[in-house]
N, C-alpha and C. Protein backbone atom coordinates (compact mmCIF):
# COMPACT_ATOMS: atom_id res chain seq x y z
N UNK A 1 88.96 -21.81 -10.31
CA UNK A 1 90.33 -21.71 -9.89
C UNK A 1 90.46 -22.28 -8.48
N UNK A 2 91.44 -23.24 -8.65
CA UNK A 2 91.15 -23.73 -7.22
C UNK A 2 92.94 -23.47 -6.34
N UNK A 3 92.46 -23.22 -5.03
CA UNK A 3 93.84 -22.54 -4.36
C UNK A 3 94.62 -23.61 -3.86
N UNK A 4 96.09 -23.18 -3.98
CA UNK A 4 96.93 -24.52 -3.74
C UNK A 4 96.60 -25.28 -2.53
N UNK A 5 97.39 -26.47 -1.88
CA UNK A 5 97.33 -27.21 -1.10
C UNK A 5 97.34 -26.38 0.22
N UNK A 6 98.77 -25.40 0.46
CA UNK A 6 99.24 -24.74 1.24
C UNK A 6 98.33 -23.82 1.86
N UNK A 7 97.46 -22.98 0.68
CA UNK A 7 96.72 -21.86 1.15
C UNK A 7 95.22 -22.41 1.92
N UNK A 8 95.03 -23.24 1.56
CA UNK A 8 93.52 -23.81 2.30
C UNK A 8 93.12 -23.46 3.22
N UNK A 9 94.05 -23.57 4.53
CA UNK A 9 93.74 -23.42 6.06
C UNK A 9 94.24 -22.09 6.23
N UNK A 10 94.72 -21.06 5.54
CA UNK A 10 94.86 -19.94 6.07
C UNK A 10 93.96 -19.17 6.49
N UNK A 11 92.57 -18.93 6.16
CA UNK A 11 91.42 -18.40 6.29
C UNK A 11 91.05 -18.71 7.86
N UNK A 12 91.18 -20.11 8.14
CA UNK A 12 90.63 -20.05 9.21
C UNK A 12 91.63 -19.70 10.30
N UNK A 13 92.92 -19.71 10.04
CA UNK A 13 93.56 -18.72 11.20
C UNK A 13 93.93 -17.82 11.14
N UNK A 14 93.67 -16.90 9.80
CA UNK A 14 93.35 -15.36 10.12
C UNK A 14 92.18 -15.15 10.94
N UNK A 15 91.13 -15.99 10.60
CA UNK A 15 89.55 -15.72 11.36
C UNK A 15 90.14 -15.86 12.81
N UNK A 16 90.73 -17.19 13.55
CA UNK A 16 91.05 -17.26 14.93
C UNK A 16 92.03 -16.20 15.45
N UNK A 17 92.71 -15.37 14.78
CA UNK A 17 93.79 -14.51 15.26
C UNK A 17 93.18 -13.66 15.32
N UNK A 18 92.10 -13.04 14.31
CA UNK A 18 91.36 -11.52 14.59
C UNK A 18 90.29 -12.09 15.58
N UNK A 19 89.85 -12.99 15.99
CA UNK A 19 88.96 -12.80 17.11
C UNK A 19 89.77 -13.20 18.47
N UNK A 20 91.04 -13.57 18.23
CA UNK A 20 91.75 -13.50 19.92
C UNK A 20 92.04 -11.95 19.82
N UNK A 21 92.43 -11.11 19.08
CA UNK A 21 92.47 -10.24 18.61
C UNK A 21 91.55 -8.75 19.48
N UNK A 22 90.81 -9.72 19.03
CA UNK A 22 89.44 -8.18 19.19
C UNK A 22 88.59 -9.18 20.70
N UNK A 23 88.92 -10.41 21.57
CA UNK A 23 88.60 -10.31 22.75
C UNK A 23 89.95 -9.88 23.75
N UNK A 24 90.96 -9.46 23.15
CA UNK A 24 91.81 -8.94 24.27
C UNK A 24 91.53 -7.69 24.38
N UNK A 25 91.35 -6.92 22.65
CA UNK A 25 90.38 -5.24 22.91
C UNK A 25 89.66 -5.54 24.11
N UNK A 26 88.53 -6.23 24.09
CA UNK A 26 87.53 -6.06 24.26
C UNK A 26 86.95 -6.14 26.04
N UNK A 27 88.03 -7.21 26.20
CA UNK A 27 88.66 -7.18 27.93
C UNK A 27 89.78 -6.06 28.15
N UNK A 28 90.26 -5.39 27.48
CA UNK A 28 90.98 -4.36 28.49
C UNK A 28 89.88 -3.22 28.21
N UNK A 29 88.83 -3.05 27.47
CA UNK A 29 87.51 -1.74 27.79
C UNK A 29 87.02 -2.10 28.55
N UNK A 30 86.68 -3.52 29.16
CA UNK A 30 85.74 -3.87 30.13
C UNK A 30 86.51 -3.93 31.43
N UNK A 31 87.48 -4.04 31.46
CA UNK A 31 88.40 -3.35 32.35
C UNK A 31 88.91 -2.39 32.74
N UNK A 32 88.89 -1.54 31.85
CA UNK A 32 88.91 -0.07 32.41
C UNK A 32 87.49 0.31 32.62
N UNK A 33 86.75 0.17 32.22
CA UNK A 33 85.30 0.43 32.46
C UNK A 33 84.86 0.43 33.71
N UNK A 34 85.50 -1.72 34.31
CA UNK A 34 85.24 -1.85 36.02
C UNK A 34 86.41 -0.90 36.54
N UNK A 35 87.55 -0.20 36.09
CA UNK A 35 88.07 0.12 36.96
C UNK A 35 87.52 1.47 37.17
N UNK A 36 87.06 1.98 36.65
CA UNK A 36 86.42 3.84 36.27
C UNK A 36 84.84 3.67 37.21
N UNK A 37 84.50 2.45 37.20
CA UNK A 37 83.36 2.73 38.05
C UNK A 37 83.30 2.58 39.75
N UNK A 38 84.58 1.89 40.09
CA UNK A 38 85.30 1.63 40.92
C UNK A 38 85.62 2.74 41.61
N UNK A 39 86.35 3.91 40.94
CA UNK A 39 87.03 4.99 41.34
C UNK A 39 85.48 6.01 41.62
N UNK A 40 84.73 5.75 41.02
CA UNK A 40 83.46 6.56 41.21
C UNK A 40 82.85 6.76 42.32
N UNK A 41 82.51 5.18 42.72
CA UNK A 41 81.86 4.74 44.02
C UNK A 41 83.12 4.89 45.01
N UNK A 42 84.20 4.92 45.14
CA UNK A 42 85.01 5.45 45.96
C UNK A 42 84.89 6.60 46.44
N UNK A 43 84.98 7.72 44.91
CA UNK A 43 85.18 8.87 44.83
C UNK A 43 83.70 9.62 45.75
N UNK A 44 82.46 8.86 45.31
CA UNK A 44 81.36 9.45 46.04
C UNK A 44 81.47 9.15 47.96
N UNK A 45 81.87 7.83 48.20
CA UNK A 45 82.25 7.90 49.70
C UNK A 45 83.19 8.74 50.46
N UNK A 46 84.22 8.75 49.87
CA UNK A 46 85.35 10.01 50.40
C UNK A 46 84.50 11.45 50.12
N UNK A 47 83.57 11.55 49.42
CA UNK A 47 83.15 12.77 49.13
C UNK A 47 81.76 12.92 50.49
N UNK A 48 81.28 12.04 50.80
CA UNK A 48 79.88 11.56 52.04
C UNK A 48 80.54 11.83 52.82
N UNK A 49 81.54 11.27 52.87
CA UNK A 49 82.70 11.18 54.31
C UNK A 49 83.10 12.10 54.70
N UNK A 50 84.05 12.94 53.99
CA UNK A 50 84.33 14.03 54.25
C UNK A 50 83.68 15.10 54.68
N UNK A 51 82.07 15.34 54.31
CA UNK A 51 81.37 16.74 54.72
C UNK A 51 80.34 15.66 55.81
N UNK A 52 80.13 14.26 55.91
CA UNK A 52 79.68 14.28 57.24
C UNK A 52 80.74 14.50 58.44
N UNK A 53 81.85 14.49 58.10
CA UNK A 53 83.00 14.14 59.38
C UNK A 53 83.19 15.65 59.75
N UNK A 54 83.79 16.09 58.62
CA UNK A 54 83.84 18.11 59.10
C UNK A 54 82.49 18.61 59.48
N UNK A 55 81.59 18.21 59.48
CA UNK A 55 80.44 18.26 60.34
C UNK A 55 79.99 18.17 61.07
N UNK A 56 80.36 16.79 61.88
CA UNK A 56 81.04 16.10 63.05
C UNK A 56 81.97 17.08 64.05
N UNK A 57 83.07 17.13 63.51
CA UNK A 57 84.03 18.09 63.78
C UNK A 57 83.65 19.09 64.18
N UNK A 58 83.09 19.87 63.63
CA UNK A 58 82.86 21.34 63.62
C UNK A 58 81.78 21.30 64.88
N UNK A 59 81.11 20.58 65.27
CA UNK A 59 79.89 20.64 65.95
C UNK A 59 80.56 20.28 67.48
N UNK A 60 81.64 19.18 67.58
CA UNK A 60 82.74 18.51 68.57
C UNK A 60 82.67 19.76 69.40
N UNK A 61 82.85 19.75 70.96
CA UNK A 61 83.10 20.54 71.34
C UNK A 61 81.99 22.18 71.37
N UNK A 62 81.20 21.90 70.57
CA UNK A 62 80.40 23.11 70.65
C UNK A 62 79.17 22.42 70.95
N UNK A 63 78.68 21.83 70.04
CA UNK A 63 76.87 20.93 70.17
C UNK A 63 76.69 20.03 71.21
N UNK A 64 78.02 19.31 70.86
CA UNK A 64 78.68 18.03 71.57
C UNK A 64 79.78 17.96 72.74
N UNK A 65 79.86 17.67 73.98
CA UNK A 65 80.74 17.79 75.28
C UNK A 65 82.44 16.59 74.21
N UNK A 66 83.32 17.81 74.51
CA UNK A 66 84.39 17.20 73.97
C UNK A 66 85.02 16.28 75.41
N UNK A 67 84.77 15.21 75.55
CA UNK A 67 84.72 14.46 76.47
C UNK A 67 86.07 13.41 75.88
N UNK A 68 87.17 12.95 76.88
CA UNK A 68 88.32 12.31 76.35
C UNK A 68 88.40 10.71 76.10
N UNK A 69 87.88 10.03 75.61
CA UNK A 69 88.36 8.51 75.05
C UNK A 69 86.86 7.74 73.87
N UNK A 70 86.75 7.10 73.36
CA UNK A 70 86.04 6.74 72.79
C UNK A 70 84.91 6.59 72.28
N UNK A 71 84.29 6.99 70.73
CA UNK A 71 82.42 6.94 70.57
C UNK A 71 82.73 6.23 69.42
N UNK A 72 81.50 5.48 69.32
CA UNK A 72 80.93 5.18 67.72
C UNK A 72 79.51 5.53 67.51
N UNK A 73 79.48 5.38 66.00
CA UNK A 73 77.73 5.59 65.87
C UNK A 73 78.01 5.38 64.24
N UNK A 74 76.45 5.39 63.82
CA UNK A 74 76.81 4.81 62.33
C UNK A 74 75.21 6.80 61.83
N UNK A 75 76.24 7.32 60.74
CA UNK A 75 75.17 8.29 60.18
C UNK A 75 74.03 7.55 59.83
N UNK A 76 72.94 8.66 59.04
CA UNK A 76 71.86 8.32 58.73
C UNK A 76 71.92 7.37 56.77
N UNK A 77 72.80 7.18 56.47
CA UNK A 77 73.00 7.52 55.05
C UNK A 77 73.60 6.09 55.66
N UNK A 78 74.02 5.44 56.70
CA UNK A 78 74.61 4.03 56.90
C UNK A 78 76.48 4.06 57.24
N UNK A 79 77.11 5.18 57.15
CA UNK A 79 78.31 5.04 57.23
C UNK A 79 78.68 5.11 58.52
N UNK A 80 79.82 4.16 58.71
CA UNK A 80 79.94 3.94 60.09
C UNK A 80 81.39 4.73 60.79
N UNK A 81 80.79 5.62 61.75
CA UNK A 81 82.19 6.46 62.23
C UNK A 81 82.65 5.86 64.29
N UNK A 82 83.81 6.24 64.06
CA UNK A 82 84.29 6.26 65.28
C UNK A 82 85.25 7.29 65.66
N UNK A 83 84.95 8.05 66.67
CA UNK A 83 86.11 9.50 67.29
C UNK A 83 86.51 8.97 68.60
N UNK A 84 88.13 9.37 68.48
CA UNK A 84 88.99 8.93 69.60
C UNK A 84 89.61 10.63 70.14
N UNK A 85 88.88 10.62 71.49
CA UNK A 85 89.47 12.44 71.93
C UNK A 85 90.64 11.98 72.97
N UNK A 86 92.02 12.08 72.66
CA UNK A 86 92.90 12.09 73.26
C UNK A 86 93.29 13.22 74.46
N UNK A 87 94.08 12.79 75.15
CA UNK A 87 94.82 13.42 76.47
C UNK A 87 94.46 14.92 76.03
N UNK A 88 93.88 16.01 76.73
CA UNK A 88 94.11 17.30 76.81
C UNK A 88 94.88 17.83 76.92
N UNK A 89 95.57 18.85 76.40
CA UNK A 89 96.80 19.85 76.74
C UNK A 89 97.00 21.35 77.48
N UNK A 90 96.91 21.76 78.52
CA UNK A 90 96.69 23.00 78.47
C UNK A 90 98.26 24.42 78.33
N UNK A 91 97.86 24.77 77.85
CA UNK A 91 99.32 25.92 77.27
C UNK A 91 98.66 27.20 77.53
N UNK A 92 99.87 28.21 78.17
CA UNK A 92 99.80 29.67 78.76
C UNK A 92 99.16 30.38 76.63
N UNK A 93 98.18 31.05 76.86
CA UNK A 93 97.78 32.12 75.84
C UNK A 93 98.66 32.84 75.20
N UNK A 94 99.31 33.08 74.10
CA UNK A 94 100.16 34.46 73.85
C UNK A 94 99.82 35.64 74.36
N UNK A 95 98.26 35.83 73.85
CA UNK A 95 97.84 37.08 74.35
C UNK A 95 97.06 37.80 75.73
N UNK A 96 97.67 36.95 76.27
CA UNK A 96 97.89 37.16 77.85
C UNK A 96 96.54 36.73 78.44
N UNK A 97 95.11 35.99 77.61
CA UNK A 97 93.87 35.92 78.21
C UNK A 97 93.50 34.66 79.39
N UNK A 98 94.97 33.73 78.90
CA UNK A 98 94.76 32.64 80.30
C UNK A 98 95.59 31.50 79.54
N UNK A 99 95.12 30.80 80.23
CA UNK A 99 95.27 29.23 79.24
C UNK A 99 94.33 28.69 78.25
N UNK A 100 95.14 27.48 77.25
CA UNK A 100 94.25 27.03 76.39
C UNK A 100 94.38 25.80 76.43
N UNK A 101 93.53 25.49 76.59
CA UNK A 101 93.00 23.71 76.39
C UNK A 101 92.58 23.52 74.63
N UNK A 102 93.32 22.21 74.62
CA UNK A 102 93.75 21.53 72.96
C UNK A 102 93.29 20.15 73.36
N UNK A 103 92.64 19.42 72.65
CA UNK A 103 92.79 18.63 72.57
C UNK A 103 92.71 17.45 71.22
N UNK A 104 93.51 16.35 70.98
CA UNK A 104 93.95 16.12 69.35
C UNK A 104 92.41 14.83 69.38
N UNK A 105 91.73 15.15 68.18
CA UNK A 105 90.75 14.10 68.17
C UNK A 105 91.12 13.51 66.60
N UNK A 106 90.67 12.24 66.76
CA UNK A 106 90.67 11.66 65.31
C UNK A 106 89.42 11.44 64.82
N UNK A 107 88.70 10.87 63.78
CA UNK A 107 87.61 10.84 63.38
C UNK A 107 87.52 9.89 62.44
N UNK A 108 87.61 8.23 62.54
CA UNK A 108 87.19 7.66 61.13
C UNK A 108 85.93 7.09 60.72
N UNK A 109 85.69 7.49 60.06
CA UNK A 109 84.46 6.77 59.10
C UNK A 109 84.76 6.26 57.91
N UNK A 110 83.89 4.77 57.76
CA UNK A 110 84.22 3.86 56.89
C UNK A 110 82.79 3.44 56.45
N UNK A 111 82.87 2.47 55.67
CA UNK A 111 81.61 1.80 54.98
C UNK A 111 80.75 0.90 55.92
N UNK A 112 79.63 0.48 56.20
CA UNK A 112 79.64 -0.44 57.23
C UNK A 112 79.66 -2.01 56.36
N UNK A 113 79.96 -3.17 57.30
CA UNK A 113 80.56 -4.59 56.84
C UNK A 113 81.95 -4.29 56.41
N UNK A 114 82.29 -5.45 56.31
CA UNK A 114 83.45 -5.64 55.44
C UNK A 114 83.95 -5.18 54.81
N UNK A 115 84.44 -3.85 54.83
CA UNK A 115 84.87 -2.83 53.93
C UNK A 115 86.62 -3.11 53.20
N UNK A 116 87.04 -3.01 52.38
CA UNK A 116 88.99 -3.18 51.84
C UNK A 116 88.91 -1.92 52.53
N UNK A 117 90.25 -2.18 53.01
CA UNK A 117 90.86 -1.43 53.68
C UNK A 117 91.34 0.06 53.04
N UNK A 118 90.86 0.37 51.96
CA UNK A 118 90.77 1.64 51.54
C UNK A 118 89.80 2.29 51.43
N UNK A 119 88.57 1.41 51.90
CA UNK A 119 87.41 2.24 51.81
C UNK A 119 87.23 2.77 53.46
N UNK A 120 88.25 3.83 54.45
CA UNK A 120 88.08 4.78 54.86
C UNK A 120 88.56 5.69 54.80
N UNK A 121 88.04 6.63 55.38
CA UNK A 121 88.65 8.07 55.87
C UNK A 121 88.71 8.29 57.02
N UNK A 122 90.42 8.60 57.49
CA UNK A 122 90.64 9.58 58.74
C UNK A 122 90.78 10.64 58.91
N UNK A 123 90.46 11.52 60.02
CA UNK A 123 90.28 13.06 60.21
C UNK A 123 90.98 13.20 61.24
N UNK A 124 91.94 13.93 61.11
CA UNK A 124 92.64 14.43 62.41
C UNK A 124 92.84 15.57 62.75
N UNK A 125 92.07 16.34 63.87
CA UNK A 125 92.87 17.43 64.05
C UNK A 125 92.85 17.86 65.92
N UNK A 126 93.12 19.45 66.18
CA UNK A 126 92.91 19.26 67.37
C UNK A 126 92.46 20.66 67.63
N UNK A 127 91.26 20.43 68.35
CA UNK A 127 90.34 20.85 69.15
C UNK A 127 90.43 21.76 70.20
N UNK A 128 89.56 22.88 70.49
CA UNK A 128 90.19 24.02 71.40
C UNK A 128 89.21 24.04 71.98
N UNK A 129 89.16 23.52 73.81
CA UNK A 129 87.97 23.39 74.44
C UNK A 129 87.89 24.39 75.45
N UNK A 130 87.07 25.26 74.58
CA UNK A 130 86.79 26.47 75.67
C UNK A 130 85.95 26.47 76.47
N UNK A 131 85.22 25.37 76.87
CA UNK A 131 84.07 24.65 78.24
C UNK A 131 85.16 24.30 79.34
N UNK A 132 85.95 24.11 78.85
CA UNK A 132 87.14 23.35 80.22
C UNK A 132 87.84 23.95 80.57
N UNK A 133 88.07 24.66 82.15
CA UNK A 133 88.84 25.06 82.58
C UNK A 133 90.57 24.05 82.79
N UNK A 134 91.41 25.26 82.46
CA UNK A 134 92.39 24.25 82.21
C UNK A 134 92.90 23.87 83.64
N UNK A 135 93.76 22.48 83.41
CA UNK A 135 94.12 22.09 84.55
C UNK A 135 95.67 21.97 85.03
């Protein structure tokens, strides 16, 4: 039995339609795939970042002389931070023990090189320096 004139070439562009078909599947899994591993390696730096910086922080002022304008240094793990200790403030106590010295520090750490501009984290808060008599 042989198939009309018309039907001949249909075979081969069902074959070309199911394989444009199944490489557009096949690029949007491999695309969500790069994008899911993407969010990972992000997700683990904001996660480094975060408990070296509140670490940082927490130590500011107690381990470390909260001293007012500029540091860098890069952790042991390679991430690279910089803290900016701004102008001091001093304000009368509520509870009548004196004055308090504040001062607002920032804290960013980023990737080192060439990092997109979403691969950091900033930390901001402010600081209560009870080494310094206020002025």
């Amino acid at each position: 039995m042989r198939l009309p004139l018309a039907r001949r070439g249909f075979a081969l562009v069902e074959a070309l339609a199911a394989f444009l078909i199944l490489a557009l599947v096949l690029g949007g899994l491999l695309q969500g795939v790069g994008f899911g591993a993407r969010n990972e390696s992000r997700g683990d730096f904001l996660l480094r970042a975060a408990r070296q910086g509140r670490s940082q922080l927490e130590a500011l002022g107690v381990a470390t002389p909260l001293t007012m304008g500029e540091s860098a240094g890069r952790y042991a793990d390679g991430l690279v931070w910089s803290l900016s200790v701004g102008p001091c403030r001093s304000s009368a106590d509520p509870g009548g023990l004196g004055e308090i010295v504040a001062c607002p520090v920032a804290l960013a750490i980023r990737r080192p090189g060439d990092a997109a501009p979403g691969d950091a984290l900033t930390l901001r808060t402010v600081k209560i320096d009870a080494n310094r008599p206020a002025q």
